[in-house]
Protein backbone atom coordinates (compact mmCIF):
# COMPACT_ATOMS: atom_id res chain seq x y z
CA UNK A 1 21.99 -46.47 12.50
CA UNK A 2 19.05 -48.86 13.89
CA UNK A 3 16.13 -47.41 14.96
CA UNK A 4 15.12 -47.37 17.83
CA UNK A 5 11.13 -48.35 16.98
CA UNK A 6 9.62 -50.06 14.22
CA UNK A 7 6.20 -48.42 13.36
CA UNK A 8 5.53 -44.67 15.14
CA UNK A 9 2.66 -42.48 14.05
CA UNK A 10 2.02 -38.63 13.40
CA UNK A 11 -1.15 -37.67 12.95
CA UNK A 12 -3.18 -34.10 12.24
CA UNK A 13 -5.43 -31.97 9.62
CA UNK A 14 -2.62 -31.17 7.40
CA UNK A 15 -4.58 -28.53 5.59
CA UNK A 16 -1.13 -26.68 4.28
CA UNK A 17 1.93 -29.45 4.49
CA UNK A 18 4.31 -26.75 6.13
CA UNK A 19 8.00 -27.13 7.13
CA UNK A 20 7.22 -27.42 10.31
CA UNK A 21 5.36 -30.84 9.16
CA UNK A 22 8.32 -32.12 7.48
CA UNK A 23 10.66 -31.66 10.60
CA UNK A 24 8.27 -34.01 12.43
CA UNK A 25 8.36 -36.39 10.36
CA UNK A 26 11.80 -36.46 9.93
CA UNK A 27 12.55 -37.26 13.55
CA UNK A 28 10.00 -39.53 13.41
CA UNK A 29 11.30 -41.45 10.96
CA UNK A 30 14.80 -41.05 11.82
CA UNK A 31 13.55 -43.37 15.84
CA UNK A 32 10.86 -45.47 13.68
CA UNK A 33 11.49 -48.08 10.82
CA UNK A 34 8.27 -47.12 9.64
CA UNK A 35 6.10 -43.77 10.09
CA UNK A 36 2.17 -44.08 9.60
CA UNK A 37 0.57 -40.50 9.40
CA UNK A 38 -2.92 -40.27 10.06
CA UNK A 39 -5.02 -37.63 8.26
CA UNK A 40 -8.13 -35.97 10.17
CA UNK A 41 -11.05 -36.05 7.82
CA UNK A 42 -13.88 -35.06 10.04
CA UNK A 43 -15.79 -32.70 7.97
CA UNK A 44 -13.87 -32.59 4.53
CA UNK A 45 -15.05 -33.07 0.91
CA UNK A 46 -13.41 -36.20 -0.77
CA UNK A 47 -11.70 -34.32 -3.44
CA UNK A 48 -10.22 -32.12 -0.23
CA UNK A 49 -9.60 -35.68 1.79
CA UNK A 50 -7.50 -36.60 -1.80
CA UNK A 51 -5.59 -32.99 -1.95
CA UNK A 52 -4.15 -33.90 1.64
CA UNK A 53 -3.31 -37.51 0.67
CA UNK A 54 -1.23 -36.68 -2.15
CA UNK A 55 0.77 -33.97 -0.32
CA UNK A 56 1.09 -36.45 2.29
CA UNK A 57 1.84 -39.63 0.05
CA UNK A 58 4.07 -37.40 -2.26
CA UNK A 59 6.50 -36.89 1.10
CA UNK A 60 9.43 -38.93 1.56
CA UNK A 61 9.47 -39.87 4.95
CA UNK A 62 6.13 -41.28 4.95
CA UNK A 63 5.41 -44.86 4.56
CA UNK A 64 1.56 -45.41 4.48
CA UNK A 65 -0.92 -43.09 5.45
CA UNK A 66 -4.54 -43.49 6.74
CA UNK A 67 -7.94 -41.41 7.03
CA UNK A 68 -9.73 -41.07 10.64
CA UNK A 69 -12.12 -39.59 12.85
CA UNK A 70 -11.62 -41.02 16.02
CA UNK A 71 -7.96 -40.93 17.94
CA UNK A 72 -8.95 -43.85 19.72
CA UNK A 73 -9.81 -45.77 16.82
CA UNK A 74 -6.83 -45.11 14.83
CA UNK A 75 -4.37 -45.80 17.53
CA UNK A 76 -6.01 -49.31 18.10
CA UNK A 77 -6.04 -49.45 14.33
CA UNK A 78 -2.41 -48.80 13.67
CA UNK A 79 -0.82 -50.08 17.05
CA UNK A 80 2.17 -47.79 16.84
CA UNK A 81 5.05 -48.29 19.38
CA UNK A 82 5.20 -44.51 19.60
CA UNK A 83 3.48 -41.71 18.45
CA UNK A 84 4.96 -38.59 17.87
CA UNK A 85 3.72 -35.17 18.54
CA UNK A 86 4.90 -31.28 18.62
CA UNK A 87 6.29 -30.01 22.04
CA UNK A 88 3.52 -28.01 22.50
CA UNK A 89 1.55 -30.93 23.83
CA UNK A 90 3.67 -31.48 26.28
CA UNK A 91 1.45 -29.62 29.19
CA UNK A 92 -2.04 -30.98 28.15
CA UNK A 93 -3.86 -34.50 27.87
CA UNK A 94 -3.21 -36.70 25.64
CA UNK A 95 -5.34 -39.73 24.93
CA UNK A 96 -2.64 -41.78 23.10
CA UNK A 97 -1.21 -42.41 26.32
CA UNK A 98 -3.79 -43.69 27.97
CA UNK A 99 -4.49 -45.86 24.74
CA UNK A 100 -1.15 -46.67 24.45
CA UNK A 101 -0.58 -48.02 28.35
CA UNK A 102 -1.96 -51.53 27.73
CA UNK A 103 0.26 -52.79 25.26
CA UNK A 104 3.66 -50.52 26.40
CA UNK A 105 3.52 -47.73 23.85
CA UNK A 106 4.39 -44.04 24.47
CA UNK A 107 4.14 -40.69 23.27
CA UNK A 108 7.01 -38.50 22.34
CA UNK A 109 7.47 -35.00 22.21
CA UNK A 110 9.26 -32.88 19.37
CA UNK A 111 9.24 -30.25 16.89
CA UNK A 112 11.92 -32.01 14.90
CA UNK A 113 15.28 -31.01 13.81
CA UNK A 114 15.90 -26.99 12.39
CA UNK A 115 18.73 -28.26 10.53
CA UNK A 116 17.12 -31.61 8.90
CA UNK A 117 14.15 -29.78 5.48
CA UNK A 118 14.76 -29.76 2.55
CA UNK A 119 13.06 -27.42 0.07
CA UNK A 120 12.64 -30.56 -2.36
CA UNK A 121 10.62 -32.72 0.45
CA UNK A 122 7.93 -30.40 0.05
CA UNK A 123 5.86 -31.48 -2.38
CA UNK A 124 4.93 -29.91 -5.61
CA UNK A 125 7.54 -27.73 -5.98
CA UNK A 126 9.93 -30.16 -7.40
CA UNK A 127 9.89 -29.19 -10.93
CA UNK A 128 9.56 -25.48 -10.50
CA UNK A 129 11.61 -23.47 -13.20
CA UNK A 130 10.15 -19.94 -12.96
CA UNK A 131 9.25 -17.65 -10.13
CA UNK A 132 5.77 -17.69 -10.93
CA UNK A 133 4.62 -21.17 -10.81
CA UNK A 134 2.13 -23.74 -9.89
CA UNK A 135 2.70 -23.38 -6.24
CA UNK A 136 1.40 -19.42 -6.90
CA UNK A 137 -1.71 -20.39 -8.23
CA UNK A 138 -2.08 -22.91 -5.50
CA UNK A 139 -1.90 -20.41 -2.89
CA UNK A 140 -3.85 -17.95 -4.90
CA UNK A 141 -6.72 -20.08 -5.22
CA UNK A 142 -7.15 -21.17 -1.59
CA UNK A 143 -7.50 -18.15 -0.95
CA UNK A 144 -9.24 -16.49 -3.68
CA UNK A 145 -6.95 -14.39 -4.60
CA UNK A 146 -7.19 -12.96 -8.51
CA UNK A 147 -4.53 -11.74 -10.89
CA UNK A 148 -6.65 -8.37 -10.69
CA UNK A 149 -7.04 -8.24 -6.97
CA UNK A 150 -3.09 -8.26 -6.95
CA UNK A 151 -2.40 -5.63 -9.57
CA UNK A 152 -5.15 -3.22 -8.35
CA UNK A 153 -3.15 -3.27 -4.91
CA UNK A 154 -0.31 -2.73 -6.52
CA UNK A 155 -1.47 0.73 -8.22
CA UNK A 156 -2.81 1.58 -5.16
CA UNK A 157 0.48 1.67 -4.15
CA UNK A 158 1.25 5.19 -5.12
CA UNK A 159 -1.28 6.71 -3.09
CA UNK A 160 1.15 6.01 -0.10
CA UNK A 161 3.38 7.71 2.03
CA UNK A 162 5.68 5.35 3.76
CA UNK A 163 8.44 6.60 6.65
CA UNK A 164 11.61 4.47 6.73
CA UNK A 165 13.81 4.19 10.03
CA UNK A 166 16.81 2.36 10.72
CA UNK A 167 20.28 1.88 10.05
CA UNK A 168 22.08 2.84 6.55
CA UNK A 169 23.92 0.48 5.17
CA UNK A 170 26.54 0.79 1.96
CA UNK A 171 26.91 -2.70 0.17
CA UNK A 172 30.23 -3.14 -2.05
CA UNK A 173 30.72 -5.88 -4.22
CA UNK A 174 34.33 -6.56 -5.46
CA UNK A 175 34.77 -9.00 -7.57
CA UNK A 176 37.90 -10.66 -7.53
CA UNK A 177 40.25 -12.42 -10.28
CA UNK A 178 42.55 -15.59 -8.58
CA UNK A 179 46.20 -15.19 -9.41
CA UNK A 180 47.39 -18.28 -7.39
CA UNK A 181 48.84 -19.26 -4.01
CA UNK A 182 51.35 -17.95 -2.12
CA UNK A 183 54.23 -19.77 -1.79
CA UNK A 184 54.96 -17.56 1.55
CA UNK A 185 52.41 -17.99 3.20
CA UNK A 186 50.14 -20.66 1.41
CA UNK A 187 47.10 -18.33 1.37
CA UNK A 188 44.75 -17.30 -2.07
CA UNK A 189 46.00 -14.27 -3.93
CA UNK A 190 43.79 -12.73 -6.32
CA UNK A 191 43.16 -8.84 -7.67
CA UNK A 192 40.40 -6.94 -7.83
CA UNK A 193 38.68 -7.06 -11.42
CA UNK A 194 35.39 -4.47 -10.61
CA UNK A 195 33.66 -2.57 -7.83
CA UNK A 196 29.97 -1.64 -7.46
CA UNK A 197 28.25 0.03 -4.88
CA UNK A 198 24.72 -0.81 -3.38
CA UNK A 199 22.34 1.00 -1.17
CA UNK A 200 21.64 -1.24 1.55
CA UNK A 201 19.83 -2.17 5.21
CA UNK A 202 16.87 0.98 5.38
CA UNK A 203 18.03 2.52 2.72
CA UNK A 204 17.43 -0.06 0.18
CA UNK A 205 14.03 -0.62 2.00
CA UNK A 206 13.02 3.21 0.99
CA UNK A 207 14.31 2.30 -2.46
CA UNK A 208 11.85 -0.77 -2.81
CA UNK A 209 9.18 1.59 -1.43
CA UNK A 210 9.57 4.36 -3.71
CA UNK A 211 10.10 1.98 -6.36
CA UNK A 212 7.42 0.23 -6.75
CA UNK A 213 5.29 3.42 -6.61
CA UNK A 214 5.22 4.80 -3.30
CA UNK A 215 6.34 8.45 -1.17
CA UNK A 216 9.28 7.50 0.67
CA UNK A 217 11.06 9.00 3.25
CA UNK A 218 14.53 7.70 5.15
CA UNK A 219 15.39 8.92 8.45
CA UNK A 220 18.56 7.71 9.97
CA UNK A 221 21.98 8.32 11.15
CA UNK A 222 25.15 8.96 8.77
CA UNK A 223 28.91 9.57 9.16
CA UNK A 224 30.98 12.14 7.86
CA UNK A 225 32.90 10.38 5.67
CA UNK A 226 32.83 9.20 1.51
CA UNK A 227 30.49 6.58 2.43
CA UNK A 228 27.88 9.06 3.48
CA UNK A 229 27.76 11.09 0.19
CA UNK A 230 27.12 7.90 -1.94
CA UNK A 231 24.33 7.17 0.66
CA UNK A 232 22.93 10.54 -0.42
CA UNK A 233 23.53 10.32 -4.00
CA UNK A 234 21.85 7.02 -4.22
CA UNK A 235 18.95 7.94 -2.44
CA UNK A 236 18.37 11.24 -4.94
CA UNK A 237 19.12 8.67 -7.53
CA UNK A 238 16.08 6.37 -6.29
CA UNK A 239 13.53 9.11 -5.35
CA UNK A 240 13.92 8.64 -1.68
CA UNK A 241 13.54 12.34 0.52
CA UNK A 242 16.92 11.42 2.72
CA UNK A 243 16.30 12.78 6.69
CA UNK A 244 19.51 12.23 7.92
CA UNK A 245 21.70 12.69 11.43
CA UNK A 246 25.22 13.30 10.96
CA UNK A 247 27.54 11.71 13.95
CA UNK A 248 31.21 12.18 13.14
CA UNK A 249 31.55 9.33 15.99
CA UNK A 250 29.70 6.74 14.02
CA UNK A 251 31.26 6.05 10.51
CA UNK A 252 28.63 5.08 7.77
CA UNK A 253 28.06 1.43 7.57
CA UNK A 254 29.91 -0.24 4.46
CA UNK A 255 29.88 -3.94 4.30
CA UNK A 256 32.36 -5.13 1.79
CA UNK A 257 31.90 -8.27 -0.38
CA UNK A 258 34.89 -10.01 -2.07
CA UNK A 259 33.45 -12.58 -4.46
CA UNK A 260 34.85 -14.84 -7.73
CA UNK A 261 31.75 -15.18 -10.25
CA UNK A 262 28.57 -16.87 -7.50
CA UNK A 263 31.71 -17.70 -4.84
CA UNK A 264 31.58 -15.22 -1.88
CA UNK A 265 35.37 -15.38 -0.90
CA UNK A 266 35.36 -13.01 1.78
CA UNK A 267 33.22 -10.96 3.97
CA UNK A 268 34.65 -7.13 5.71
CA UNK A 269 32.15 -4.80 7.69
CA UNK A 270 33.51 -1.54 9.13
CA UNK A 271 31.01 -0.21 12.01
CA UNK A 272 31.16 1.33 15.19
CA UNK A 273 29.55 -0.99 17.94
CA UNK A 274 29.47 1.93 20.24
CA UNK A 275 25.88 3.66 21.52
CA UNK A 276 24.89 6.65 20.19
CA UNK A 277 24.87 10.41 21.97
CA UNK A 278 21.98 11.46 23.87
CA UNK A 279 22.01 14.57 21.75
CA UNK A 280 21.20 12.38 18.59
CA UNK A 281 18.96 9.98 20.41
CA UNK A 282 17.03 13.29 21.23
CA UNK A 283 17.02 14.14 17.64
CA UNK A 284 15.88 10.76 16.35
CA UNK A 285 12.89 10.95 18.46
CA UNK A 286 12.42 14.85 17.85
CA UNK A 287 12.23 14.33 13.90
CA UNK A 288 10.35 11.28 14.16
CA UNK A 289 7.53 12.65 16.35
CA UNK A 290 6.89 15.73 13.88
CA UNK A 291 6.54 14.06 10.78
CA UNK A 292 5.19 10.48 11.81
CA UNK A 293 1.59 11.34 11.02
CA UNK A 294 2.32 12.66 7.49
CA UNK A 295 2.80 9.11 6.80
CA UNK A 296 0.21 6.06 6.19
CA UNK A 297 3.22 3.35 7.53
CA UNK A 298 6.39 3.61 8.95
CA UNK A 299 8.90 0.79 8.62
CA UNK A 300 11.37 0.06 11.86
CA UNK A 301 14.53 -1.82 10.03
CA UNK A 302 16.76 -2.51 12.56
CA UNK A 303 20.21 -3.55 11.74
CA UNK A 304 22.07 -3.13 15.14
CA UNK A 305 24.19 -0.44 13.96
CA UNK A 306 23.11 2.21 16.15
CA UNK A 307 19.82 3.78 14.98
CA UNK A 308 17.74 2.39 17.42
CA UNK A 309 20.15 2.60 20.04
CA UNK A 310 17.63 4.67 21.97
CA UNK A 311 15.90 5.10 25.15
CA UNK A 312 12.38 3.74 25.09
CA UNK A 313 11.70 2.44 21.36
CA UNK A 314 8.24 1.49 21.61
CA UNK A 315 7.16 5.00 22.42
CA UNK A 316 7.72 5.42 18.73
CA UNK A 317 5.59 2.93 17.50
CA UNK A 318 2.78 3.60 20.00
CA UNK A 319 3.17 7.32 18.29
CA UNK A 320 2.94 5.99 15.08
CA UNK A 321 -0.06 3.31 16.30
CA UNK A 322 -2.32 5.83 17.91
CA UNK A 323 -2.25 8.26 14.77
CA UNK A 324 -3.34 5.35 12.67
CA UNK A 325 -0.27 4.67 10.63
CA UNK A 326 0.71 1.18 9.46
CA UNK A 327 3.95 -0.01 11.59
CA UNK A 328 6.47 -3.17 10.43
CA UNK A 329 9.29 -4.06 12.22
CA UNK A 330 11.98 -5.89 11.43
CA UNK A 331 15.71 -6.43 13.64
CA UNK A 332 17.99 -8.54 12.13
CA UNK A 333 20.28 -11.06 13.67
CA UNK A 334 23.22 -12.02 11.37
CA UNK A 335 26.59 -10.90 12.23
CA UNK A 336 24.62 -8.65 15.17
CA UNK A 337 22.50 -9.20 17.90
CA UNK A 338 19.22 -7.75 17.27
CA UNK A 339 16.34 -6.99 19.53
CA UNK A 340 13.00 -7.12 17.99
CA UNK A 341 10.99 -7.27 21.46
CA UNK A 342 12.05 -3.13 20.86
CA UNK A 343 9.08 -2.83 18.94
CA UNK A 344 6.55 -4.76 20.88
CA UNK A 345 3.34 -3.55 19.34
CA UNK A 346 3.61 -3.51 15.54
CA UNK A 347 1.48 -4.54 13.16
CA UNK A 348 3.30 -6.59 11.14
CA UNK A 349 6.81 -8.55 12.35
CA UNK A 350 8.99 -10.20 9.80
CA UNK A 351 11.67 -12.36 11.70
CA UNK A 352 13.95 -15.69 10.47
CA UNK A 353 13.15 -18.41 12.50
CA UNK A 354 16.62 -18.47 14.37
CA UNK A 355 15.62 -14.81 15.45
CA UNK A 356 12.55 -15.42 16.82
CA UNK A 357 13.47 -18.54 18.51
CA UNK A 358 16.03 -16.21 20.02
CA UNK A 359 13.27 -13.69 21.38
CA UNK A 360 10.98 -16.74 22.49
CA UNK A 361 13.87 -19.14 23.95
CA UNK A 362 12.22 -22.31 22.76
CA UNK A 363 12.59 -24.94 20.31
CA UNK A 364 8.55 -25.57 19.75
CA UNK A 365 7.28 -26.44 16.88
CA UNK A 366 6.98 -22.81 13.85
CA UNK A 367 3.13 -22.43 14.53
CA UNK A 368 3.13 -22.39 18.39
CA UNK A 369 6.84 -20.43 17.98
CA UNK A 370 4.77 -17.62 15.75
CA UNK A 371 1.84 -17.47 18.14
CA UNK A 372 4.50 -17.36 20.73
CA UNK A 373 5.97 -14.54 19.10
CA UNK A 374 2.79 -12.83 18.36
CA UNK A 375 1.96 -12.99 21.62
CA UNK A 376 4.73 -11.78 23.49
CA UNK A 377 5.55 -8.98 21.03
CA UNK A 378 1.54 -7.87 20.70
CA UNK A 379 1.49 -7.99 17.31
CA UNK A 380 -1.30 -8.41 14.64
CA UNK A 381 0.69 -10.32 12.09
CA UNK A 382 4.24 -12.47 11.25
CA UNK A 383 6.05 -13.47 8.52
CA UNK A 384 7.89 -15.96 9.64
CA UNK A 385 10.96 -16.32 7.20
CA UNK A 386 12.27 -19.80 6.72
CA UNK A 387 14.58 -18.81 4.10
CA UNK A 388 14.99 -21.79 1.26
CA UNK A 389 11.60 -23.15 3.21
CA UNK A 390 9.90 -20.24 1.85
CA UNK A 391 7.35 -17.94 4.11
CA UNK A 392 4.97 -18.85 7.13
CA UNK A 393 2.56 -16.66 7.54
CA UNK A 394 0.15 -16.33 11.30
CA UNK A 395 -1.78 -13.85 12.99
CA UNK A 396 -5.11 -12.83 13.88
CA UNK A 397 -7.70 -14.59 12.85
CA UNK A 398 -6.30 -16.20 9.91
CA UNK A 399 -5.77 -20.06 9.26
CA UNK A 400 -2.18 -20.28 8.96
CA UNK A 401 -0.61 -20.87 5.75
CA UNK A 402 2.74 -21.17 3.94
CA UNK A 403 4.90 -20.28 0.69
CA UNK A 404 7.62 -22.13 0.05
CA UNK A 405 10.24 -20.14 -1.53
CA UNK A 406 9.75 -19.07 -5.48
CA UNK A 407 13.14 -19.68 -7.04
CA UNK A 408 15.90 -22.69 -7.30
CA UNK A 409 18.94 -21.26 -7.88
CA UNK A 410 19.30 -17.86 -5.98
CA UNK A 411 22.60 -15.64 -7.25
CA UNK A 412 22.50 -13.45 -4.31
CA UNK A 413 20.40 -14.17 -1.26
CA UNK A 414 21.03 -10.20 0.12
CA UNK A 415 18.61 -8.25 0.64
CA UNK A 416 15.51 -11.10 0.17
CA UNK A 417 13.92 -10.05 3.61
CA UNK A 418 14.42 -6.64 2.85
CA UNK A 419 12.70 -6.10 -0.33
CA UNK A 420 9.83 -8.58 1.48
CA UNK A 421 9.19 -6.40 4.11
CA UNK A 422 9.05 -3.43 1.78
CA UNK A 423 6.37 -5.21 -0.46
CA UNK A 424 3.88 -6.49 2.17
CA UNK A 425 4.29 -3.08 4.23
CA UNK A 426 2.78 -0.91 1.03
CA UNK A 427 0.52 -4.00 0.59
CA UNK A 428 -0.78 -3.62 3.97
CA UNK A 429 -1.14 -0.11 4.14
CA UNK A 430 -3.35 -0.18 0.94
CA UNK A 431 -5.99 -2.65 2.54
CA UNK A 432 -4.79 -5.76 1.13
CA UNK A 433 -5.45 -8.64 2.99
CA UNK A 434 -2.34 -10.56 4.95
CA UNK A 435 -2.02 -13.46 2.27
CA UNK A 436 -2.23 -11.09 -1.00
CA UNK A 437 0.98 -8.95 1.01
CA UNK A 438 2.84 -12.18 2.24
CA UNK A 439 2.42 -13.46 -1.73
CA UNK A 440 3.64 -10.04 -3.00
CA UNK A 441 6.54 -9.68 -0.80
CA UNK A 442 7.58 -13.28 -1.38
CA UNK A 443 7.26 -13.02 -5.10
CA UNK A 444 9.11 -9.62 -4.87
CA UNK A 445 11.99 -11.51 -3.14
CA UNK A 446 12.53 -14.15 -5.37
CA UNK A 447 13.00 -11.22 -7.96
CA UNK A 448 15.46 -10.00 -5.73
CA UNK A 449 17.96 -12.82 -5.30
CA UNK A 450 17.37 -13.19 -8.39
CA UNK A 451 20.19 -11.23 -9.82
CA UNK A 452 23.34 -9.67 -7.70
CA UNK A 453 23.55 -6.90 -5.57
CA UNK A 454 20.30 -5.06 -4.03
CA UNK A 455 18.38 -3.19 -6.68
CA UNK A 456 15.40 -1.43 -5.86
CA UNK A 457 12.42 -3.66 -7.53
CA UNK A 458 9.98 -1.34 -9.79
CA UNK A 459 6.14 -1.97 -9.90
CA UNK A 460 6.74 -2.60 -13.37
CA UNK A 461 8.76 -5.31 -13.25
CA UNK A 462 6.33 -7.05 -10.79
CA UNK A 463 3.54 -6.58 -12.62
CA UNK A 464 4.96 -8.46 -15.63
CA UNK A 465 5.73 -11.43 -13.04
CA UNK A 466 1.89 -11.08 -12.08
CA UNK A 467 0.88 -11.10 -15.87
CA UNK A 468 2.37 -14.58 -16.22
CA UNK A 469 -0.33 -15.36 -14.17
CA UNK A 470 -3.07 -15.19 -16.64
């Protein structure tokens, strides 16, 4: 395809090259022949000027690069027939297009492509092998953050009491054996070889919690049926007290895997899509309001399977918010719909990208769509999950940064956002600051997909990750 420009230029601090970066400069050199970006170095050290360059240089798309400190000066410099810039501009001035009038050029307006990154076009992660890795220390020593600093947090983390709420979920893997293709009907027939069964959705969240050292406590709704008593069993089994609302109208949630070695074949979830009584509504909120300030953070995991199929929502997290306790939130939006804007007022929000462009509408650019988000839902903090683009992380006063993700070669990408949210949640509610918890959730999630199935992650095992940091 010819494009439709020959030179366009991007330009910006580019403190933390970001996904959101990389999108831009994908579009822009998907119109342009060539893309110039310009790096802002008003103010910066030269060894902090040469840190920027190479991530910049290092990046694919990008064909030269150049320092400034004047707009003006570097669009009469460079002469670009377009420059390119997030939508979020869209609204304000812009002095490239008054530069630009006098010899035709324009300015165009785009947060690139959600579709187009690459992991690999972020740079130094290329050659990463091992969880913990270069790109660890990297973010651990912009912001001064010490191998001690992150295993004192994590002893802290038995001092805490942490209330789960949301929907039970039972996992089962079967892993199937190929025997051929029908002849009838030309479709795959295979046999089962093994079963296993895993706690999942907030029960597997309680699991992480009590796991890795904390109280924890589930409260949610369950079926009478076999599915329920292996929720139960599984829960004594991981040390999590079970509160639990039996509705013979809603069976227990069991999501059935059919896989062939890594190869998910086939995908069957049995739910009720149905609301909820008001007599168990009533009792959701009744057992929630007398034991919420037991706790020192409750955790809202919202699956869309019912739990939170109740009248007013955020009357439980201004409950929880006004007798001090911690509050995440988290609604997913896979094969449901979720509704995060239910908990308007946590503290801490952990959404993909596709669901919170969903609750904002837009297609601007990930930091405006996280302030955005932040905004609208009042919250302090987001983890913005990008999934193989790792974690953005916004909020407060903080300069936003970003983790790309820890691991190559995931065997099972369930339960990643889960075991996250569990992690930064006790790291939260033990004082840490919002870039030691976004580091040891996203650590704590590459353990996770690590292996098959979702298996509570012990603080043991992630302090030996944290020891290779040393």
């Amino acid at each position: 395809m010819t494009s439709s420009y020959q030179k366009v230029l991007v330009h910006g601090n580019f403190e933390i090259l970001h996904t959101g970066h990389i999108r831009l400069f994908a579009f822009s050199k998907d119109i342009g022949e060539r893309l110039v970006v310009g790096l802002f170095t008003s103010g910066l050290q030269d060894e902090e000027i040469q840190r920027r360059l190479s991530q910049l240089n290092s990046n694919p798309f990008v064909d030269e690069t150049i320092c400034f400190t004047s707009i003006r000066e570097l669009v009469e410099t460079v002469k670009p027939d377009v420059v390119v810039k997030g939508r979020e501009f869209v609204n304000v001035e812009n002095v490239e297009e008054q530069i630009m009038s006098f010899y035709g050029g324009k300015v165009i307006f785009s947060s690139g492509d959600s579709n187009v990154v690459q992991t690999n076009f972020i740079p130094n992660i290329l050659t990463k092998t091992n969880i913990v890795t270069e790109v660890v220390k990297s973010f651990c020593d912009r912001n001064k953050i010490s191998p001690e600093l992150l295993n004192n947090t994590i002893e802290n983390f038995c001092k805490l009491k942490v209330l789960v709420v949301g929907d039970v979920i039972l996992d089962e893997y079967i892993e199937c054996s190929p025997i051929g293709l029908s002849q009838e009907s030309r479709t795959l027939v295979a046999r089962p070889t093994w079963t296993k069964q895993y706690l999942g959705g907030a029960g597997i969240i309680a699991a992480h919690c009590a796991s890795l050292g904390a109280s924890a406590t589930l409260l949610t709704i369950l079926g009478e049926d076999g599915e329920s008593a292996q929720v139960v069993e599984k829960c004594y089994d991981f040390n999590v007290e079970l509160i639990s609302i039996k509705d013979k109208n809603h069976p227990t949630v069991l999501k059935q895997r059919f896989i062939n070695g890594k190869q998910m074949l086939f995908r069957l979830n049995r739910f009720r899509q149905d609301g909820i009584t008001r007599e168990v509504r009533k009792e959701i909120r009744n057992r929630f309001e007398e034991s919420v300030g037991q706790f020192d953070a409750v955790i809202f995991a919202d699956f869309s399977y019912g739990v939170f199929d109740i009248d007013d929502v955020n009357s439980l997290v201004s409950s929880a918010r006004n007798q001090g306790v911690f509050v995440a939130a988290d609604s997913q939006t896979s094969s449901q719909i979720g509704n995060l804007s239910r908990f308007k007022g946590a503290n801490l929000i952990c959404p993909t990208e596709r669901e919170a462009r969903m609750e904002v509408r837009d297609q601007e650019g990930l930091i405006v769509l996280s302030h955005k988000l932040l905004e609208q839902m009042e919250a302090d903090f987001i983890f913005l999950k990008l999934g193989a683009d790792g974690l953005l992380i916004n909020g407060g006063e903080l300069r936003t940064d970003h983790i790309p993700s820890l691991i190559d070669n995931p065997v099972d990408v369930s339960g990643a956002g889960d075991s996250l949210l569990a992690t930064s949640t006790l790291a939260f509610a033990s004082g840490a600051s919002p870039y030691v918890s976004a580091l040891l959730g996203n650590i704590t999630a590459a353990l996770q997909i690590s292996r098959l199935g979702n298996i509570p992650i012990t603080d043991t095992s992630l302090k030996e990750i944290l020891n290779q940091l040393n």
